[in-house]
Protein backbone atom coordinates (compact mmCIF):
# COMPACT_ATOMS: atom_id res chain seq x y z
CA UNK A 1 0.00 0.00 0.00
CA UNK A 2 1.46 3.66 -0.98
CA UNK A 3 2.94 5.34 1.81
CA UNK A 4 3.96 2.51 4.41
CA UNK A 5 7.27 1.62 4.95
CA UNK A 6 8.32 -2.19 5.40
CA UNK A 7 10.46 -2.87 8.52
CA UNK A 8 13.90 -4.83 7.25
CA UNK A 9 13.39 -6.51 11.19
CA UNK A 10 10.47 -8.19 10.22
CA UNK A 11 10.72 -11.66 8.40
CA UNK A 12 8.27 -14.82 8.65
CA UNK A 13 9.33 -17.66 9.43
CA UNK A 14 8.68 -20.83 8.28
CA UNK A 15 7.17 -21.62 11.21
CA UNK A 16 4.95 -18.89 11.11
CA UNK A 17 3.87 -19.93 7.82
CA UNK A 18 2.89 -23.58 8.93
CA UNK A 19 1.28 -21.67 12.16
CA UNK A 20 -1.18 -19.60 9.69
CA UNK A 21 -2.14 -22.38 7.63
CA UNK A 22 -3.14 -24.53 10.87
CA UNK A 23 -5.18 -21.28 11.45
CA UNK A 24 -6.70 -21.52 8.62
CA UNK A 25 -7.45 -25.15 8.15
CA UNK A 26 -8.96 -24.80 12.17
CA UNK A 27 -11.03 -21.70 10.63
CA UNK A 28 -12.86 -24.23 7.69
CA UNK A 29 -13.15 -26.88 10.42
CA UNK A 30 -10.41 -29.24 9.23
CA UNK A 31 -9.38 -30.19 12.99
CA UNK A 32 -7.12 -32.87 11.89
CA UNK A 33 -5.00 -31.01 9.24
CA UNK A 34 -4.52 -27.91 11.52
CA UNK A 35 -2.89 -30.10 14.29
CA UNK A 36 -0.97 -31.68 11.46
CA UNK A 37 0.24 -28.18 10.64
CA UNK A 38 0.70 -26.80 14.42
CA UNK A 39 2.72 -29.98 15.09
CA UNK A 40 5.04 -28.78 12.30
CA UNK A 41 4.72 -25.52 13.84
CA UNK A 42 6.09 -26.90 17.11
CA UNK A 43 8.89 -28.66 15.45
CA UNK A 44 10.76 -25.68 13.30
CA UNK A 45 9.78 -24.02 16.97
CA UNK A 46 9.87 -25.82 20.04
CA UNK A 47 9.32 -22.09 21.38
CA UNK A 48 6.21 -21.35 19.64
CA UNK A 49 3.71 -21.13 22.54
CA UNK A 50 0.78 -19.77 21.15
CA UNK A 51 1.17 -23.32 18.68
CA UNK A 52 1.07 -25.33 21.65
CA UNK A 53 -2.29 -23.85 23.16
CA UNK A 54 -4.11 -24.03 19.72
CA UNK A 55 -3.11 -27.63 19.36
CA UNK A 56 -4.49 -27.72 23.18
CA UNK A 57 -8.01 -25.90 22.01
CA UNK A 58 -8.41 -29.04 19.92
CA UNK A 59 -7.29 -31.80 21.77
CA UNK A 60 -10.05 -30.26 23.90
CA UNK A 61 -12.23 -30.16 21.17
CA UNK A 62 -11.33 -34.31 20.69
CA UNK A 63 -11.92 -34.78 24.56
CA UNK A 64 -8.06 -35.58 24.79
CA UNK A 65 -8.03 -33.33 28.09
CA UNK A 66 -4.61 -34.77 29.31
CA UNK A 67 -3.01 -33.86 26.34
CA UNK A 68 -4.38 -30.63 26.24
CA UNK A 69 -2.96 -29.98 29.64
CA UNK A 70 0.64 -30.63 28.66
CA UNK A 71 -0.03 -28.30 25.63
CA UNK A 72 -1.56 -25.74 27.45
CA UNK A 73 1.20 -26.21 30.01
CA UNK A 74 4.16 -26.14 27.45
CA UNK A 75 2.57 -22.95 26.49
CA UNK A 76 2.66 -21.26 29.87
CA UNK A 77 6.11 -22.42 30.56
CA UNK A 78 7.06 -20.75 27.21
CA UNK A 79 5.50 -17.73 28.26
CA UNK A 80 4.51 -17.12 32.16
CA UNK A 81 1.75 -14.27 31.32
CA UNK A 82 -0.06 -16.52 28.95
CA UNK A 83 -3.47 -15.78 30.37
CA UNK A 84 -5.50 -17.63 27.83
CA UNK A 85 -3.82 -20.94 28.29
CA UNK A 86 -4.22 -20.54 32.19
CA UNK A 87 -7.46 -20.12 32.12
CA UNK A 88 -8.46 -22.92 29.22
CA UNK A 89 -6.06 -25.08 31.01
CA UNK A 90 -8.14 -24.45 34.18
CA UNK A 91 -11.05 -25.08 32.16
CA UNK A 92 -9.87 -28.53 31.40
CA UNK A 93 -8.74 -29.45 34.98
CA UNK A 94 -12.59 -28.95 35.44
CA UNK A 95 -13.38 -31.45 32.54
CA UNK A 96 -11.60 -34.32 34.77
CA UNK A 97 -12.12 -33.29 38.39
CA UNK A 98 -8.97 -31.37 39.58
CA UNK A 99 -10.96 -28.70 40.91
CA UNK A 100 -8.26 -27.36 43.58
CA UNK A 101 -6.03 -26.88 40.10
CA UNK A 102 -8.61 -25.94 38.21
CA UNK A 103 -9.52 -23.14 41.12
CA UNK A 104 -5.77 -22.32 40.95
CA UNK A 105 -5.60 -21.74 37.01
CA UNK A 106 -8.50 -19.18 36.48
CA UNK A 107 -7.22 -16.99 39.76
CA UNK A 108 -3.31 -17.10 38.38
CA UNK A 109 -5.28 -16.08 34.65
CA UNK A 110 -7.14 -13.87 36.22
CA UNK A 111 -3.79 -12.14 38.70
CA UNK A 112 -2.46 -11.96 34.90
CA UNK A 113 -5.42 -10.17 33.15
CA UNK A 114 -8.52 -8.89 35.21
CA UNK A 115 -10.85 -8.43 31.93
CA UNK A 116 -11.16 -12.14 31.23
CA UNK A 117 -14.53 -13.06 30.91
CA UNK A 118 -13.70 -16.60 29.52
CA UNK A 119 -11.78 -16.95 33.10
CA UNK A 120 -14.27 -15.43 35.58
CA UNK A 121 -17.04 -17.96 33.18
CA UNK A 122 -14.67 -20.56 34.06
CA UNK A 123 -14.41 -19.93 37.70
CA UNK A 124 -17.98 -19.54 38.35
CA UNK A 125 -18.25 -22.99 37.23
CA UNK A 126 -15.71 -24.54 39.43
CA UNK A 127 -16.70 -22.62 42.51
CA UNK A 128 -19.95 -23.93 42.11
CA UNK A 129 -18.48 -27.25 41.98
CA UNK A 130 -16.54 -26.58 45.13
CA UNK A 131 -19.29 -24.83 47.39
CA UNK A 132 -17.55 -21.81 46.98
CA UNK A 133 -19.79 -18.72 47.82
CA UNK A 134 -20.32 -15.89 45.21
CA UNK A 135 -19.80 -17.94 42.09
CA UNK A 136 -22.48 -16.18 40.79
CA UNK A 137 -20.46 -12.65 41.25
CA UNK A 138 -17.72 -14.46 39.11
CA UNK A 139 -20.50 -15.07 36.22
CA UNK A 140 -21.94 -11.37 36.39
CA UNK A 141 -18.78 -10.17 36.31
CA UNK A 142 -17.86 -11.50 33.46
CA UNK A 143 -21.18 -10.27 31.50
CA UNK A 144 -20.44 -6.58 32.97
CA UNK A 145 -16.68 -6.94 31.33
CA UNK A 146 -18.47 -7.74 28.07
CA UNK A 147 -21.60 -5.80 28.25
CA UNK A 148 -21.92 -5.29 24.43
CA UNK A 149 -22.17 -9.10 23.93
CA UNK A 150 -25.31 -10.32 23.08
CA UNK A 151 -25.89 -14.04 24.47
CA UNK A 152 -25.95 -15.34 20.69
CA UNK A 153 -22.38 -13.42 20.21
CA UNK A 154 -21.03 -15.31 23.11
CA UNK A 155 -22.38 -18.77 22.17
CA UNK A 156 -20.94 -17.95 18.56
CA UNK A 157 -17.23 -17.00 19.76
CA UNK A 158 -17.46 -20.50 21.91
CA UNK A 159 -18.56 -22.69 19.57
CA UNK A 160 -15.68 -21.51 17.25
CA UNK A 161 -12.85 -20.58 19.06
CA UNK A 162 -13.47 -21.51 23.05
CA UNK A 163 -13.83 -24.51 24.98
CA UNK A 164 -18.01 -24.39 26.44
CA UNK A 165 -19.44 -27.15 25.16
CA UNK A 166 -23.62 -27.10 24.17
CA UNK A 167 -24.92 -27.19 27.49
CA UNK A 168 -22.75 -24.79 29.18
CA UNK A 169 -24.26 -22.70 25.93
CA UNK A 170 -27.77 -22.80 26.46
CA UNK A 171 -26.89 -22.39 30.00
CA UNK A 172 -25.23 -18.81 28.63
CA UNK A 173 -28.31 -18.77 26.61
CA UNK A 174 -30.85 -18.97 29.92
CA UNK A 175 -28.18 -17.20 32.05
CA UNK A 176 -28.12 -14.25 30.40
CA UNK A 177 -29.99 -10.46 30.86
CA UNK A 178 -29.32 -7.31 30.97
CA UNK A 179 -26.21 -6.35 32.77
CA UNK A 180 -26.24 -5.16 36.27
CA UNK A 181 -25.80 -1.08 36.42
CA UNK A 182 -25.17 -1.72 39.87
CA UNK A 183 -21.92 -4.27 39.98
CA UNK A 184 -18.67 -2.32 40.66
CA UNK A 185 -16.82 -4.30 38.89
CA UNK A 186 -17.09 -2.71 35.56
CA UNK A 187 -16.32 0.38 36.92
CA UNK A 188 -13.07 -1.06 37.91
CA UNK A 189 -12.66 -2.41 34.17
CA UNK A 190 -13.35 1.18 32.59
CA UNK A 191 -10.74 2.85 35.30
CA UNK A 192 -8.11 0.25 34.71
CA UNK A 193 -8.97 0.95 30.62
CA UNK A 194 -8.78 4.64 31.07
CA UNK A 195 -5.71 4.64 32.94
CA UNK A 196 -3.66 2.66 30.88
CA UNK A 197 -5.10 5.27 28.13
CA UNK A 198 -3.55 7.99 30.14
CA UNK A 199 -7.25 9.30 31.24
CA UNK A 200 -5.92 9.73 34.77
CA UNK A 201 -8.94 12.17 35.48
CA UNK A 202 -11.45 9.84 33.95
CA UNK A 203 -10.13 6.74 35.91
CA UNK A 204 -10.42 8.60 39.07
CA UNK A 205 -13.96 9.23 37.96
CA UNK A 206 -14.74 5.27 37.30
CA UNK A 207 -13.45 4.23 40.86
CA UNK A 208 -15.40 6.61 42.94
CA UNK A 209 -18.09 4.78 40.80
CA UNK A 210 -17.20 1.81 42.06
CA UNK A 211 -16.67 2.82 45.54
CA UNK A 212 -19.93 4.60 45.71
CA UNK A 213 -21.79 0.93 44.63
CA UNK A 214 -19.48 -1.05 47.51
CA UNK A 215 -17.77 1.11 49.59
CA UNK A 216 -15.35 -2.12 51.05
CA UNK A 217 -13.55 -2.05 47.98
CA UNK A 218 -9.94 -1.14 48.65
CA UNK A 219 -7.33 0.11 46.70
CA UNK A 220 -5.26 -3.24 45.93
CA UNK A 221 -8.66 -3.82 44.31
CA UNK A 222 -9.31 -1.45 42.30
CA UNK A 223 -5.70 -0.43 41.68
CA UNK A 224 -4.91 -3.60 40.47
CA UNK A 225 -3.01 -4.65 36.69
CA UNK A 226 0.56 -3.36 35.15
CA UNK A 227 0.32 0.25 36.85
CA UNK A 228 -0.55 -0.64 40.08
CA UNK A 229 2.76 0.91 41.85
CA UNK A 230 2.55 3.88 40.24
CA UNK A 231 -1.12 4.94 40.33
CA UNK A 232 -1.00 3.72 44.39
CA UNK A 233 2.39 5.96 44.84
CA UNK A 234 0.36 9.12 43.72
CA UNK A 235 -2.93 8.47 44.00
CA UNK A 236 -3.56 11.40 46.13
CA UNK A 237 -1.69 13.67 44.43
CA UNK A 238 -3.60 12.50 40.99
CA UNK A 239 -6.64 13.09 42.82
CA UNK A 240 -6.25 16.87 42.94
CA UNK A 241 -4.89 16.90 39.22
CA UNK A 242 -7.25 18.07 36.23
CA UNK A 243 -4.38 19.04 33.84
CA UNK A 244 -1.86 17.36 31.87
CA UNK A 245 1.03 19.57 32.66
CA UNK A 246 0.27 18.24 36.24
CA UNK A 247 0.00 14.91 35.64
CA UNK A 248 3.27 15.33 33.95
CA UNK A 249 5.26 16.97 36.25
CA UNK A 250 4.02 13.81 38.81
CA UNK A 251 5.69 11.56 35.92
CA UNK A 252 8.62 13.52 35.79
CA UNK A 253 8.62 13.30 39.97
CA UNK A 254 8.62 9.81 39.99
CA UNK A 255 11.72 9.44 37.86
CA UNK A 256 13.90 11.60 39.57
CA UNK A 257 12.70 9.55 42.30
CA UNK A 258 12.91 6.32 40.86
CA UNK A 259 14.95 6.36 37.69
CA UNK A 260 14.15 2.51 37.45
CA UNK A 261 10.35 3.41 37.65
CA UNK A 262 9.16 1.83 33.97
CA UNK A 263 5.50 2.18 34.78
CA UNK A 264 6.48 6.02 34.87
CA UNK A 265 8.38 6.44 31.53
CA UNK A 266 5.18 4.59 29.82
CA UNK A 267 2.90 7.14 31.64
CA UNK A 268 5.02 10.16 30.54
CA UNK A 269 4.92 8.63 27.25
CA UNK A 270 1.36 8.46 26.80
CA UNK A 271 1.55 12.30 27.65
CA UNK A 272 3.79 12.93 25.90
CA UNK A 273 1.89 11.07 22.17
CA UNK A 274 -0.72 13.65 23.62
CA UNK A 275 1.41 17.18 23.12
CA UNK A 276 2.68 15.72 20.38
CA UNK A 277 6.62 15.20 21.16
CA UNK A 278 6.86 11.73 19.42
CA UNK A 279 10.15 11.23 19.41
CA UNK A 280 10.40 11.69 23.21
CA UNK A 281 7.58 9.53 23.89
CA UNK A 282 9.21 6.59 21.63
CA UNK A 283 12.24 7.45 23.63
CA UNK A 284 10.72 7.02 27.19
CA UNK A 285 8.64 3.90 25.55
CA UNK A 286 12.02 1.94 24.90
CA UNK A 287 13.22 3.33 28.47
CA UNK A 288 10.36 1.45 29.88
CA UNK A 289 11.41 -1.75 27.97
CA UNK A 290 14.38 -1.73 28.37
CA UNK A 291 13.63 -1.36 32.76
CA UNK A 292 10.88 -4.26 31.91
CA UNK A 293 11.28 -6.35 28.86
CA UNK A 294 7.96 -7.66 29.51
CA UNK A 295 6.05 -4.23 29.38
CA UNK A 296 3.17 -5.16 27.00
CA UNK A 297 1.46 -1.48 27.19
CA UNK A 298 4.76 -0.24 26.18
CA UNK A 299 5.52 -2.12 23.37
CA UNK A 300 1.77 -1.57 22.38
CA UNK A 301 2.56 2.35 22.90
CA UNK A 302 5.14 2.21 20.68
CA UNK A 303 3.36 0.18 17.99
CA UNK A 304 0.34 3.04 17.80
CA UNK A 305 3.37 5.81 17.07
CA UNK A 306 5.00 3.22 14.51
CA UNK A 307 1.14 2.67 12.83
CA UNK A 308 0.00 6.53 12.94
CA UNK A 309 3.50 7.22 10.91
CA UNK A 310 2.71 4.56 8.47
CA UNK A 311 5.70 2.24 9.36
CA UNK A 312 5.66 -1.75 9.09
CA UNK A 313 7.91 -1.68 12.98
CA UNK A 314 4.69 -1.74 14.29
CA UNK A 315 4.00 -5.22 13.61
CA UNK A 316 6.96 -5.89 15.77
CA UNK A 317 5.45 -4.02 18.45
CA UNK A 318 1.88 -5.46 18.21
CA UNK A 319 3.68 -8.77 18.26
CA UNK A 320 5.90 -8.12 21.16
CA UNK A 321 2.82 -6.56 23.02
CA UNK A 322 0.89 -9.87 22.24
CA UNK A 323 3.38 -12.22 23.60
CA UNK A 324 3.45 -10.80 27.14
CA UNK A 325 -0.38 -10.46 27.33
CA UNK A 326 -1.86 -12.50 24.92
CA UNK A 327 -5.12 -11.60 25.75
CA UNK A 328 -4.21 -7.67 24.60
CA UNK A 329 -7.54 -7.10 22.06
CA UNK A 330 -6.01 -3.73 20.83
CA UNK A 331 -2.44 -5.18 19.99
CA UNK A 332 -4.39 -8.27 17.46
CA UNK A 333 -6.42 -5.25 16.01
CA UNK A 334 -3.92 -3.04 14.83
CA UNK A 335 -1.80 -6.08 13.58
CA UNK A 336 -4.61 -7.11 11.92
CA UNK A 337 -5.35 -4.36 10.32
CA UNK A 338 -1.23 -4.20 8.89
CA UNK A 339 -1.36 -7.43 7.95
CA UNK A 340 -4.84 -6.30 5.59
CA UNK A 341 -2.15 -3.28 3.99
CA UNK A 342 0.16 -5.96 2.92
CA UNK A 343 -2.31 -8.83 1.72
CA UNK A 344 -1.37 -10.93 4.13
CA UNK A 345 -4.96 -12.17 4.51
CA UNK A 346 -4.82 -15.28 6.53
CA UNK A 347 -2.95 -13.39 9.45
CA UNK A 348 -4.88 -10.42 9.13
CA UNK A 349 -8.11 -13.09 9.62
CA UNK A 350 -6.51 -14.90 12.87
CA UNK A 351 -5.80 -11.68 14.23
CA UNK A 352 -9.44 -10.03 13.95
CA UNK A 353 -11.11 -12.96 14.71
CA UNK A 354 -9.49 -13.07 18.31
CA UNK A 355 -9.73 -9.05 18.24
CA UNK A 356 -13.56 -9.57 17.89
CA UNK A 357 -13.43 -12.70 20.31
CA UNK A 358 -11.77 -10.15 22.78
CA UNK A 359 -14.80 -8.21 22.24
CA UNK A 360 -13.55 -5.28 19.31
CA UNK A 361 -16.68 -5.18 17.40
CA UNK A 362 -15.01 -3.31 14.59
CA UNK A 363 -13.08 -6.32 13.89
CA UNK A 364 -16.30 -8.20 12.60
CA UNK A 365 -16.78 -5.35 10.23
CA UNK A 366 -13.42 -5.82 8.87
CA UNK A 367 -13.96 -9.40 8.80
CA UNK A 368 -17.04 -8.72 6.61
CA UNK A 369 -15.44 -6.29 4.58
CA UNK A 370 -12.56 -8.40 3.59
């Protein structure tokens, strides 16, 4: 496409290749030839984690649940933040009575990534199992994440790319109503959303929400993802902020305090995209990788900057981003759409499909589209 530049840092593989064509064969319903092609996958790449839990979704699928556990726990040990593979692994330890792991899986999924409906669906189950009280908070919760989902969305995105089986669909089906105004938890989602946005005024605004609907919520609670330390270190300092020249000079603070302090480069950073001093912000973006090599939002920063200036790098980013939360819907969309610019169809397919799964409803229209 005219006017994007192609990153000389970005090569496929040939086991990315064999990965997208197991994709694809999965996508037409060919279970059997996309586990041929994801065990090639996991040959050329004994490293290739996100091959591993695929091939784990359809040993599932094939009731093999012991295999998918080894898959699904190759895939974590490749990659500790791999949310998705906790959770379906706990899903699994469900399917043959290990309900103390099981338990264990969804919280560690959830510890890694607080929006996960598919976890929270998960744990209701197993808590239920256990006698556990509130399982039915878990299930609401999950609903208020995902408010835009109409029950026939969800049982869609299941059937295809999750691991509920028909009953636990209808029981979606029957479950389902209009989301509770009233649960606190969503507030939480929107202020951890907003704040990772660099909203610092509107997450303040979300969490008094939330407080005013259960006032016993504490700050480890609300506070709680990749900018945790920071947001608790100035929270009352934020509180009085409602300009960005403030909120900056508390970023700049907490580096001469802390010159280690990653979570505070990304933050300037995101101010910084805002004024429009790009180079700085890519400059305190790579400071906060460099401090944490696992800093998905950073990565993901970086990526929008590389995208908005028409640059292949960002697939890089997006890519990088993905691998330390693989569960980020933004990072799939954006590579997705890059992958679209260069024709690279069957990527660009994976990648809005679990965008939309993630629930980015502009990804089905793109879907359509293409």
């Amino acid at each position: 496409m005219k006017g994007w530049e192609m990153s000389n840092d970005y090569q496929k593989t040939d086991a990315d290749i064999h990965f997208a064509k197991g994709c694809e064969k999965e996508k037409i319903g060919d279970f059997s030839k996309a586990i041929y092609y994801y065990n090639i996958t996991i040959n050329l790449n004994p490293k290739y984690a996100i091959a591993y839990f695929r091939r784990g979704n359809l040993n599932v699928n094939n009731n093999d649940y012991y295999k998918a556990i080894k898959d699904y726990t190759k895939a974590i040990n490749i990659n500790q933040y791999y949310s998705d593979a906790y959770s379906n692994r706990g899903y699994t330890h469900y399917m043959v009575s290990n309900y103390l792991e099981a338990l264990k899986d969804c919280n560690k999924a959830l510890e890694i990534y607080p929006k996960d409906i598919y976890a929270y669906i998960h744990r209701s189950f197993i808590k239920k199992k256990l006698n556990i009280e509130y399982a039915d908070f878990d299930w609401q919760t999950a609903m208020d994440i995902n408010s835009e989902y109409s029950s026939a969305h969800i049982i869609k995105i299941d059937a295809k790319t999750h691991l509920l089986d028909k009953k636990v669909a209808l029981f979606i089906y029957n479950k389902i109503n209009k989301p509770s105004t009233e649960n606190p938890m969503i507030d939480i989602g929107n202020a951890y959303s907003k704040f990772q946005k660099g909203d610092f005024i509107g997450s303040i605004h979300e969490c008094n929400n939330a407080l005013s609907k259960m006032p016993s919520l504490n700050k480890s609670i609300i506070y709680r993802g990749k900018t945790v330390r920071f947001f608790e270190d100035y929270i009352d300092k934020i509180w009085l902020f409602d300009q960005d020249d403030e909120i900056m000079q508390n970023c700049n603070k907490a580096i001469q305090l802390n010159p280690k302090d990653a979570e505070a480069y990304n933050n300037r950073g995101i101010l910084k995209i805002q004024s429009n001093a790009i180079e700085e912000a890519i400059s305190d973006f790579n400071i906060a990788i460099e401090l944490k090599p696992d800093y998905y939002e950073a990565y993901f920063n970086k990526g929008i900057i590389h995208f908005e200036s028409n640059k292949y790098e960002a697939i890089k980013d997006f890519s990088n981003s993905i691998q330390f939360n693989p569960n980020f819907a933004e990072a799939y969309f954006y590579r997705g759409m890059l992958y679209f610019n260069i024709s690279d169809n069957i990527n660009a397919f994976y990648d809005m499909y679990k965008a939309c799964a993630l629930g980015i409803e502009q990804a089905n229209e793109l879907i359509n589209k293409y």
